[in-house]
N, C-alpha and C. Protein backbone atom coordinates (compact mmCIF):
# COMPACT_ATOMS: atom_id res chain seq x y z
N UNK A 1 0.82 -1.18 0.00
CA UNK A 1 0.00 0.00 0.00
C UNK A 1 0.87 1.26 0.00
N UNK A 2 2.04 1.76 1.04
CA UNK A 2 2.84 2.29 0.93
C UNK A 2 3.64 2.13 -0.01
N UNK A 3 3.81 1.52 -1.13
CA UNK A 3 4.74 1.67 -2.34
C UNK A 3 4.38 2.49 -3.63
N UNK A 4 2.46 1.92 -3.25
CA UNK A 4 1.83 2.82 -4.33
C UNK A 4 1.77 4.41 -4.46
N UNK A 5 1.85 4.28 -3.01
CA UNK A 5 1.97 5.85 -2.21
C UNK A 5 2.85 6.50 -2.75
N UNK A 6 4.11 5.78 -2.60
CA UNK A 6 5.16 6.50 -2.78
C UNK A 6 5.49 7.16 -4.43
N UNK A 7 4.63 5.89 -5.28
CA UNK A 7 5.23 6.04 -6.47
C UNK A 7 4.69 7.55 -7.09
N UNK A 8 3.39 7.71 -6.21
CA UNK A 8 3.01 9.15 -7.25
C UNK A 8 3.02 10.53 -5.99
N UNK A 9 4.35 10.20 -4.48
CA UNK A 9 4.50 11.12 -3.91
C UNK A 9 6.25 11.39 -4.19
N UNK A 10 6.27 12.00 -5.11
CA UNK A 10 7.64 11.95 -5.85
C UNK A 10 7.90 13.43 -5.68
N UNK A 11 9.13 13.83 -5.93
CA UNK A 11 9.69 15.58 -5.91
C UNK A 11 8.76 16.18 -6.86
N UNK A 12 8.66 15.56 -7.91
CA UNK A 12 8.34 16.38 -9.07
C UNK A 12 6.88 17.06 -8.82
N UNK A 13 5.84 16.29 -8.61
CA UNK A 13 4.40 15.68 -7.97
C UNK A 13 4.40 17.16 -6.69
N UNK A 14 5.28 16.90 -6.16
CA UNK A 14 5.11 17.82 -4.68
C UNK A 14 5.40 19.38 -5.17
N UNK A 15 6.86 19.46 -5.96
CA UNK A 15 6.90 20.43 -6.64
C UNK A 15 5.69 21.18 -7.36
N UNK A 16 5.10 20.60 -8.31
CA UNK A 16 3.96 20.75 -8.90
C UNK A 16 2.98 21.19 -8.16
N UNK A 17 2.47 20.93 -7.02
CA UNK A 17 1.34 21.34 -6.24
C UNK A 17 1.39 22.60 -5.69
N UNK A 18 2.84 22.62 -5.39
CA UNK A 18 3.21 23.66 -4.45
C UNK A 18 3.15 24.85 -5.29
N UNK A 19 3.63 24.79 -6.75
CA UNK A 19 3.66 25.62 -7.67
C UNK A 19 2.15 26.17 -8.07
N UNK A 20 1.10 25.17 -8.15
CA UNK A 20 0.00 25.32 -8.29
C UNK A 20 -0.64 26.11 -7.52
N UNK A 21 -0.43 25.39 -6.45
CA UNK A 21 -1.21 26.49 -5.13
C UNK A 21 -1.01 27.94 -4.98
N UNK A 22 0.55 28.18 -5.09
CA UNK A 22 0.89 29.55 -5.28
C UNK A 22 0.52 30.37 -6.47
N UNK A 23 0.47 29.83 -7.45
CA UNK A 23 -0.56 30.46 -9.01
C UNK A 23 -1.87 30.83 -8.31
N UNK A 24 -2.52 29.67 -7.83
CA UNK A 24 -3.82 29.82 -7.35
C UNK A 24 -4.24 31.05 -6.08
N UNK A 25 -3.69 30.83 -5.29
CA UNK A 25 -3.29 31.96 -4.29
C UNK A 25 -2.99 33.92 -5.15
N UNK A 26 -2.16 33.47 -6.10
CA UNK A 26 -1.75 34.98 -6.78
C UNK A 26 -3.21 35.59 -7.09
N UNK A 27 -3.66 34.65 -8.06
CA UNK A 27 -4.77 34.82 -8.82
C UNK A 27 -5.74 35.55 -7.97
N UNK A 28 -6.42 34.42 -6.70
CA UNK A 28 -7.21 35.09 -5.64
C UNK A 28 -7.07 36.61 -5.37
N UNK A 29 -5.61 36.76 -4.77
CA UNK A 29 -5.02 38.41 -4.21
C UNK A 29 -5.34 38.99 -5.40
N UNK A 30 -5.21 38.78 -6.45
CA UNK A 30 -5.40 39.55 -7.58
C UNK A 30 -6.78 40.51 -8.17
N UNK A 31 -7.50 39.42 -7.83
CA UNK A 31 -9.11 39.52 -8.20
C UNK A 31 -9.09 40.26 -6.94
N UNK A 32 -8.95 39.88 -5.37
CA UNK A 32 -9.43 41.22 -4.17
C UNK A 32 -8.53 42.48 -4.17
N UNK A 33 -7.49 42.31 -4.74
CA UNK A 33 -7.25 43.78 -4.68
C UNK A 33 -7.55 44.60 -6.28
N UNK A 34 -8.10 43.76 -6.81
CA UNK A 34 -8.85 45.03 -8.14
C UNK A 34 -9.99 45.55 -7.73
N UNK A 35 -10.96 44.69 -6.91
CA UNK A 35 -12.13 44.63 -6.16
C UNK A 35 -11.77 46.20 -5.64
N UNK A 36 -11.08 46.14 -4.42
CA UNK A 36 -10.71 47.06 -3.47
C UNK A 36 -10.54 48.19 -4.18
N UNK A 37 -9.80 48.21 -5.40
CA UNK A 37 -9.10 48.98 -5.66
C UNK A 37 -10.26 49.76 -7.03
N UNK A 38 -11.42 49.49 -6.87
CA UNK A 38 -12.72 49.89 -7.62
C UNK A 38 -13.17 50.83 -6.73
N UNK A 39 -13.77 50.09 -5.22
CA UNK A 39 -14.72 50.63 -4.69
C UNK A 39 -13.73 51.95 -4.20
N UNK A 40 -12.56 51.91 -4.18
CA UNK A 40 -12.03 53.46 -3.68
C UNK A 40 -12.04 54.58 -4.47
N UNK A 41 -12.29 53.71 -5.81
CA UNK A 41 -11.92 55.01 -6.92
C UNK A 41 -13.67 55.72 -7.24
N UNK A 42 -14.41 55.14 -6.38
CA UNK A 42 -16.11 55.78 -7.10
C UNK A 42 -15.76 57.34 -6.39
N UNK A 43 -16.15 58.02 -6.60
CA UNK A 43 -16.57 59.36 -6.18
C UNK A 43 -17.88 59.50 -5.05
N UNK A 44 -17.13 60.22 -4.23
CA UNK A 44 -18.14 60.28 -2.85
C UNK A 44 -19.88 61.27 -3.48
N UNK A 45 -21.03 60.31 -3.31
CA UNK A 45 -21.67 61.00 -3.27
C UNK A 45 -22.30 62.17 -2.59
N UNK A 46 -23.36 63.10 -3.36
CA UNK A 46 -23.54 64.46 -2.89
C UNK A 46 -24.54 64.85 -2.07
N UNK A 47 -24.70 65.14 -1.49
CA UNK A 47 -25.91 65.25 -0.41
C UNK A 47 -26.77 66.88 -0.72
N UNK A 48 -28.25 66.63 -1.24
CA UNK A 48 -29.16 67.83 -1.74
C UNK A 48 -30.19 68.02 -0.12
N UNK A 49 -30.35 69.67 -0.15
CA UNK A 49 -30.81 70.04 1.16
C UNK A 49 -32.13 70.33 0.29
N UNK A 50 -33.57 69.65 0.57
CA UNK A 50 -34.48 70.59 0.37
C UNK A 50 -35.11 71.19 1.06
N UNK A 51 -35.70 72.91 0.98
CA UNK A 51 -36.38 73.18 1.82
C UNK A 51 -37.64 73.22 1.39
N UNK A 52 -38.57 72.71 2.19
CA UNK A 52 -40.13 72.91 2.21
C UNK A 52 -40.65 74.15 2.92
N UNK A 53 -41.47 74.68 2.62
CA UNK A 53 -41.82 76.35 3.34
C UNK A 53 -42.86 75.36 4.23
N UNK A 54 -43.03 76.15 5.33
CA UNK A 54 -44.19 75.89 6.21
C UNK A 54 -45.97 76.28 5.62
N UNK A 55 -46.61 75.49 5.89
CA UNK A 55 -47.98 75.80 5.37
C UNK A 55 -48.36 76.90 6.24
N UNK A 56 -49.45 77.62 5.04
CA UNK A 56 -50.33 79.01 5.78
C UNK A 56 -51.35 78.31 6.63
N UNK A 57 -51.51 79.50 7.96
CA UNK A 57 -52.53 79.17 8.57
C UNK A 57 -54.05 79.49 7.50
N UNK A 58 -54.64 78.50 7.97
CA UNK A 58 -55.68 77.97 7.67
C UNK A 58 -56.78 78.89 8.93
N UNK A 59 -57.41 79.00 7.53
CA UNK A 59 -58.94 80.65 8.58
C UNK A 59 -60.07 79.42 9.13
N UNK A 60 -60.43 79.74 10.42
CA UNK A 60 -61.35 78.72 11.06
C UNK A 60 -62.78 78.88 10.60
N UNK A 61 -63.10 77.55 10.52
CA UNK A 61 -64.24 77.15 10.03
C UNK A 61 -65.30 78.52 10.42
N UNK A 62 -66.94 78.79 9.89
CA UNK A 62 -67.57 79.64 10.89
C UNK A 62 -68.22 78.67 11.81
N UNK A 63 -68.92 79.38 12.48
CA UNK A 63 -69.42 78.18 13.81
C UNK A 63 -70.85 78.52 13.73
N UNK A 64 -71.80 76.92 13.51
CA UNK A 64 -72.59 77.09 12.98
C UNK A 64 -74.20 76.59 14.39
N UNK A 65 -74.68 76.86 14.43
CA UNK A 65 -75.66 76.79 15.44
C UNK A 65 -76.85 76.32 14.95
N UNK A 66 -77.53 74.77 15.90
CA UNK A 66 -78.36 74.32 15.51
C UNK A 66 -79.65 74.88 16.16
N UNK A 67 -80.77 74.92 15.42
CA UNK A 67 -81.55 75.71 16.80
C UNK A 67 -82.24 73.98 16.93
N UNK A 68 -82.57 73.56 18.22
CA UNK A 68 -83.14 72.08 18.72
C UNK A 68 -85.05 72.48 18.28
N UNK A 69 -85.30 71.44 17.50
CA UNK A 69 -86.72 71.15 17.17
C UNK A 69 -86.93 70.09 18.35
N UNK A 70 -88.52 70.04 18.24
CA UNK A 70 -89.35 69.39 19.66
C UNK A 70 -89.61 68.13 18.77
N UNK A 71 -89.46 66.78 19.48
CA UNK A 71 -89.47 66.02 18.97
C UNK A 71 -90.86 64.70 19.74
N UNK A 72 -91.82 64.59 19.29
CA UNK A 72 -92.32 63.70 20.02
C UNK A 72 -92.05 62.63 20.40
N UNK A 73 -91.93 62.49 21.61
CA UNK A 73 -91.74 61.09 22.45
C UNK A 73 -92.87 60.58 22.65
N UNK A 74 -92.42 58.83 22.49
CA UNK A 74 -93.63 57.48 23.16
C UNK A 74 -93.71 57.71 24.89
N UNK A 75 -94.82 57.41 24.89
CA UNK A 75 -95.57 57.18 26.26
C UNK A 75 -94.27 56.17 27.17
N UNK A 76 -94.46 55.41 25.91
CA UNK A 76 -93.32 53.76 26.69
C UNK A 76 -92.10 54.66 26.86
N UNK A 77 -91.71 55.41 26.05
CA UNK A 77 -90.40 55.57 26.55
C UNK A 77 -89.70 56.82 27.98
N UNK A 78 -90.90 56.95 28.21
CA UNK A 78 -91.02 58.11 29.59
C UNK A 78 -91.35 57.44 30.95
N UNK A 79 -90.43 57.31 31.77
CA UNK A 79 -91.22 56.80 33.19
C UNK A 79 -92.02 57.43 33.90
N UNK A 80 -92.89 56.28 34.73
CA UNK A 80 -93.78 57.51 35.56
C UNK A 80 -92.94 57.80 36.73
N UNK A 81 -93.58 58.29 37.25
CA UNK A 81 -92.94 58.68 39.05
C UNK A 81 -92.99 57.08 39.66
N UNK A 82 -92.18 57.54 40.29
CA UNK A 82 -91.41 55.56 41.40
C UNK A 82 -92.77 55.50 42.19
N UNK A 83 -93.62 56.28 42.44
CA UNK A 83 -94.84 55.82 43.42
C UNK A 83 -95.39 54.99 43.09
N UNK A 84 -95.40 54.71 41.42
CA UNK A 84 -96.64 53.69 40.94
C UNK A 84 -96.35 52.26 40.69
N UNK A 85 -94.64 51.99 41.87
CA UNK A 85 -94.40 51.00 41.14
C UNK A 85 -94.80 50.01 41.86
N UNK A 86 -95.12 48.75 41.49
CA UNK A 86 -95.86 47.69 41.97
C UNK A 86 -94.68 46.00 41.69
N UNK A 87 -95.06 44.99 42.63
CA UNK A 87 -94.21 43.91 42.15
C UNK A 87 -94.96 43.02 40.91
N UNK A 88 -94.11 42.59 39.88
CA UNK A 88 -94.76 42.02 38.86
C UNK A 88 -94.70 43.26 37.75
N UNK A 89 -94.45 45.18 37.92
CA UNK A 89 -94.16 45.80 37.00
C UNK A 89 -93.04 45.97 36.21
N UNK A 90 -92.65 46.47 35.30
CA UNK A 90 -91.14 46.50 34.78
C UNK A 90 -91.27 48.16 34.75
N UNK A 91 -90.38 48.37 35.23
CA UNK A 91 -89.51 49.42 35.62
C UNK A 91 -87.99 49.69 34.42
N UNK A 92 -87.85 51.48 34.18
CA UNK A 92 -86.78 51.46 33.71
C UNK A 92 -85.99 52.78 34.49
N UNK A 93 -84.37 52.67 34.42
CA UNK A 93 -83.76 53.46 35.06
C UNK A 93 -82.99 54.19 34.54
N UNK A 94 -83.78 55.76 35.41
CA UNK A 94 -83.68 56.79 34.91
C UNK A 94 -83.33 58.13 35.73
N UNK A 95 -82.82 59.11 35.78
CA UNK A 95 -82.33 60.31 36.49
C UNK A 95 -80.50 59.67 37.12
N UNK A 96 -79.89 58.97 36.48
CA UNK A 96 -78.45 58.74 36.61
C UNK A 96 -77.53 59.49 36.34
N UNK A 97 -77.76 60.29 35.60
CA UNK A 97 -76.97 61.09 34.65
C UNK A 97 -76.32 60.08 34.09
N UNK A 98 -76.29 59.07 33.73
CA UNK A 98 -74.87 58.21 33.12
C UNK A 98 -74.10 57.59 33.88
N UNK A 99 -74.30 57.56 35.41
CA UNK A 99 -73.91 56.90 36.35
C UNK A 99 -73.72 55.21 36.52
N UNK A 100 -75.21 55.30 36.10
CA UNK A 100 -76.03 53.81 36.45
C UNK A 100 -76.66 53.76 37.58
N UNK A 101 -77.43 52.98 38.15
CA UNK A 101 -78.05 52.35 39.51
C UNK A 101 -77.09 51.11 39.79
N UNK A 102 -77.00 51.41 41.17
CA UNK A 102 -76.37 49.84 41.86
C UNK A 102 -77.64 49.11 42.17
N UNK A 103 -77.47 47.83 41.98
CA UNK A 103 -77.57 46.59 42.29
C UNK A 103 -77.56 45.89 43.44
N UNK A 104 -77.88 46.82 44.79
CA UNK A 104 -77.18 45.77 45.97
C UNK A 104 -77.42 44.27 45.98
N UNK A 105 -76.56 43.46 46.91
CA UNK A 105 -77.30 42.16 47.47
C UNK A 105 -78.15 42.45 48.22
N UNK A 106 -78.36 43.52 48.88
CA UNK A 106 -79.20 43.52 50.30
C UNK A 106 -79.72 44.53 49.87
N UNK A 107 -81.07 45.31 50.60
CA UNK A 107 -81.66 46.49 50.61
C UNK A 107 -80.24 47.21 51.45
N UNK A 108 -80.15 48.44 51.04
CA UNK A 108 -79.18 49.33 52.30
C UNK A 108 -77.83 49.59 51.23
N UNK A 109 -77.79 50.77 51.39
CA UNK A 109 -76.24 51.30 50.84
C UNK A 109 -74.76 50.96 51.12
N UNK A 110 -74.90 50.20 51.99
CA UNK A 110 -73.66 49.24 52.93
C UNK A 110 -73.85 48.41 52.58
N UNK A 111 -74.64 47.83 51.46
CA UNK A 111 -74.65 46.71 50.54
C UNK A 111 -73.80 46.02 50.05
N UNK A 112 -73.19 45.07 49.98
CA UNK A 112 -72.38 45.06 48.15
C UNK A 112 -72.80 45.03 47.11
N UNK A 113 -72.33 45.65 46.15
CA UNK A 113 -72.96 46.22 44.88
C UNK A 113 -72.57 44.48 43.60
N UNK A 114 -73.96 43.96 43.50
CA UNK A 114 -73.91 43.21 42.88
C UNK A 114 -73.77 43.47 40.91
N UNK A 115 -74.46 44.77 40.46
CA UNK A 115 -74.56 45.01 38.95
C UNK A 115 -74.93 46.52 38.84
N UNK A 116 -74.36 46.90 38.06
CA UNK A 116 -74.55 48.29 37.74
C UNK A 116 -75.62 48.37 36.55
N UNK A 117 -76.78 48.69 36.73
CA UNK A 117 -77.70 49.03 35.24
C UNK A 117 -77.62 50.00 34.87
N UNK A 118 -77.79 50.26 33.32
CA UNK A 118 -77.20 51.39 33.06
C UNK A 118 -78.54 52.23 32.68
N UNK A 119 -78.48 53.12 32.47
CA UNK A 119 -79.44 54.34 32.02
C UNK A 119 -80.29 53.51 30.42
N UNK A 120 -81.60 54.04 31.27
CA UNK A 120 -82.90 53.11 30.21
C UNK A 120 -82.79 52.13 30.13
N UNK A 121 -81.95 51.46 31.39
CA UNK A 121 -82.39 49.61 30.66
C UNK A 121 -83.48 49.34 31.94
N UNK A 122 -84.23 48.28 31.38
CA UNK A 122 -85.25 48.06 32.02
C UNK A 122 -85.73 46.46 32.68
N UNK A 123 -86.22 46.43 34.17
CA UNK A 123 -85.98 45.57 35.01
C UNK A 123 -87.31 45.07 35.30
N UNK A 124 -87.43 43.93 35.76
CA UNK A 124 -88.40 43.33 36.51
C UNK A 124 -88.47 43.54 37.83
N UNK A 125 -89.79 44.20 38.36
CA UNK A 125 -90.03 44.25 39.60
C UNK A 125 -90.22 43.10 41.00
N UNK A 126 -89.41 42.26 41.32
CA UNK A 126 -89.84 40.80 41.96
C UNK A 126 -90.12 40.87 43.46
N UNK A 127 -89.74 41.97 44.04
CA UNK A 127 -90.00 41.78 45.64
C UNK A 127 -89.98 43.32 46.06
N UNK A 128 -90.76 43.78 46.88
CA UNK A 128 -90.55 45.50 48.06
C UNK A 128 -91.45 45.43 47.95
N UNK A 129 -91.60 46.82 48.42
CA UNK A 129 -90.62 47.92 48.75
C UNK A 129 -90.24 47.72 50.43
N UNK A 130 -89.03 48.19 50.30
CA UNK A 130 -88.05 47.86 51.60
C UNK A 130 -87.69 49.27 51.87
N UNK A 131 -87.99 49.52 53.24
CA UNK A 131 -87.48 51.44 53.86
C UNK A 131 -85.97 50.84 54.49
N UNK A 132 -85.17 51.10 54.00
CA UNK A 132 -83.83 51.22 54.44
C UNK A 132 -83.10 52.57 53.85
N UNK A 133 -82.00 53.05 54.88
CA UNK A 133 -81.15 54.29 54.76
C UNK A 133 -81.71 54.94 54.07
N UNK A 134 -83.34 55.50 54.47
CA UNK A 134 -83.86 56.37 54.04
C UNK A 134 -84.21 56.40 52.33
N UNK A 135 -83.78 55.18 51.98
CA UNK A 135 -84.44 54.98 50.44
C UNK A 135 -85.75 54.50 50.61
N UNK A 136 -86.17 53.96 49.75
CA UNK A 136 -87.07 52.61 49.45
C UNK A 136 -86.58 51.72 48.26
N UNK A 137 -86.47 50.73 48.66
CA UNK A 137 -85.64 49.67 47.64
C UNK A 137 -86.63 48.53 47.31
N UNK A 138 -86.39 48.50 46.10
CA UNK A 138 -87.27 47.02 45.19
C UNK A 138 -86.29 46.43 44.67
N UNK A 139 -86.69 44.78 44.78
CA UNK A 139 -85.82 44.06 44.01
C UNK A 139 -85.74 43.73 42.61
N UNK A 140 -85.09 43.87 41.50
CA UNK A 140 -84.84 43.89 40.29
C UNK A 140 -84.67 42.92 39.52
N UNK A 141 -84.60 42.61 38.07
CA UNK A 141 -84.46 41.35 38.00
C UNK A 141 -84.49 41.58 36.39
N UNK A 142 -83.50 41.32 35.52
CA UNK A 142 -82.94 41.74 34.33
C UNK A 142 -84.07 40.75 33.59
N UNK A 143 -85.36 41.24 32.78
CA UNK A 143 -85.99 40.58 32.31
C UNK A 143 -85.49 39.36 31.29
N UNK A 144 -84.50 39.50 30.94
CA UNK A 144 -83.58 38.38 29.73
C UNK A 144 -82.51 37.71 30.30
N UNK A 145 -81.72 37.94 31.67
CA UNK A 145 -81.56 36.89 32.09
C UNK A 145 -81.69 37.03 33.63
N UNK A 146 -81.50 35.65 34.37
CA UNK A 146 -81.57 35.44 35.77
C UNK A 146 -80.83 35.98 36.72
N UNK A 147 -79.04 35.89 36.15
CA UNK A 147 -78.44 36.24 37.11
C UNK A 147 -78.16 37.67 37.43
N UNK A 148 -78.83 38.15 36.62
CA UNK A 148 -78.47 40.50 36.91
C UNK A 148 -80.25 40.43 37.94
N UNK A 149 -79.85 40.23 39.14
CA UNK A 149 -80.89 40.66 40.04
C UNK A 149 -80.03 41.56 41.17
N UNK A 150 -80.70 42.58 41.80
CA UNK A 150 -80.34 43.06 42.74
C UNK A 150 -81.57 44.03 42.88
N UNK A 151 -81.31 44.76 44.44
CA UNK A 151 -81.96 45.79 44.91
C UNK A 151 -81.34 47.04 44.62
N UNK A 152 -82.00 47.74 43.84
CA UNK A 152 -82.19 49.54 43.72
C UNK A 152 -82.99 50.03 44.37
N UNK A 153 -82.61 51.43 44.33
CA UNK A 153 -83.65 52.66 44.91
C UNK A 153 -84.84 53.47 44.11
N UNK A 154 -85.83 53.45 44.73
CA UNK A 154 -86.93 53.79 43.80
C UNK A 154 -86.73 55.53 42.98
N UNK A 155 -85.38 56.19 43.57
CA UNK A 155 -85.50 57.45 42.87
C UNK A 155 -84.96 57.22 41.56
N UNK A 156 -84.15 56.22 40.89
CA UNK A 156 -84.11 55.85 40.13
C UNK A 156 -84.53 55.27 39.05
N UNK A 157 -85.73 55.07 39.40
CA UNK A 157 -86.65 54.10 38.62
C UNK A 157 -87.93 54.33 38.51
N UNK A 158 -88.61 54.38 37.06
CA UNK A 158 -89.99 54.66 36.31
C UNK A 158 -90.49 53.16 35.74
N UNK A 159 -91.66 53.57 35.80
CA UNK A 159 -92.81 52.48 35.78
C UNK A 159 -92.64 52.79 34.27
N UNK A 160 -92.77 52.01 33.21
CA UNK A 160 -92.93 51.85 31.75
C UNK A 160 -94.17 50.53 31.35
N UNK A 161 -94.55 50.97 30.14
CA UNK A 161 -95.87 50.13 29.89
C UNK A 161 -95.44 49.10 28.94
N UNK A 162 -95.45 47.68 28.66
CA UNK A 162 -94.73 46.79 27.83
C UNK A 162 -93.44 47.24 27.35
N UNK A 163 -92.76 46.68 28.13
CA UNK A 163 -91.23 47.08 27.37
C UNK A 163 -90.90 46.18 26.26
């Protein structure tokens, strides 16, 4: 095995490679320094300033004023006064400003507040009236589902006719 080796690891053979490699090697350096020797010669590009002027003020709209027309309202959609309310009525809640009505668990403002209803939604009347902390409280009861029940205060709340 070593004889075969030897026969084609001869001076000449070794010579040859070595010669090769170094051609090959020139060549390489050759091609990276023309490379190099490109990208130095481009000319530095120029840098353009534009100026944009600032926009004119802009004249304000005029200001235009609606005068409010009277609009007829439904019966249904007006509550009566909290006196007329009865258990078995539906009730909707109203004078919040956007607040909502609480929900207690219990009659009494030291309650915990079980649900907040919001302005015009409308409840089932199921149990009261209860005199606590100077309210009067009825128990409520979210006609569409079971679990939004709690006690409110009757200043909140109007008697409505089929909701």
């Amino acid at each position: 095995m070593f004889s075969s080796l030897r026969s084609w690891l001869n001076i000449k053979v070794l010579l040859g490679a070595i010669i090769f490699a170094v051609c090959i090697f020139a060549i390489l350096l050759a091609i990276l320094w023309s490379a190099k020797a490109e990208a130095i010669s481009q000319a530095p590009a120029t840098a353009f300033l534009n100026i944009i002027e600032a926009p004119t003020e802009t004249p304000p709209a005029p200001v235009v004023t609606q005068t409010p027309t009277a609009e007829p309202t439904s019966v249904q959609d007006v509550p009566l006064p909290s006196g007329n309310i009865a258990i078995g009525d539906y009730v909707q809640v109203a004078g919040t400003g956007g607040d909502g009505l609480r929900l207690h668990v219990t009659a009494g403002v030291s309650s915990e507040v079980h649900y907040i209803a919001i302005e015009s939604e409308v409840f089932l009347v199921r149990d009261g009236p209860i005199n606590a902390d100077d309210y009067i409280w009825w128990l409520l009861q979210d006609p569409y589902t079971e679990n939004e029940v709690g006690w409110g205060v009757s200043n909140y709340l109007g008697v409505v006719q089929n909701p």
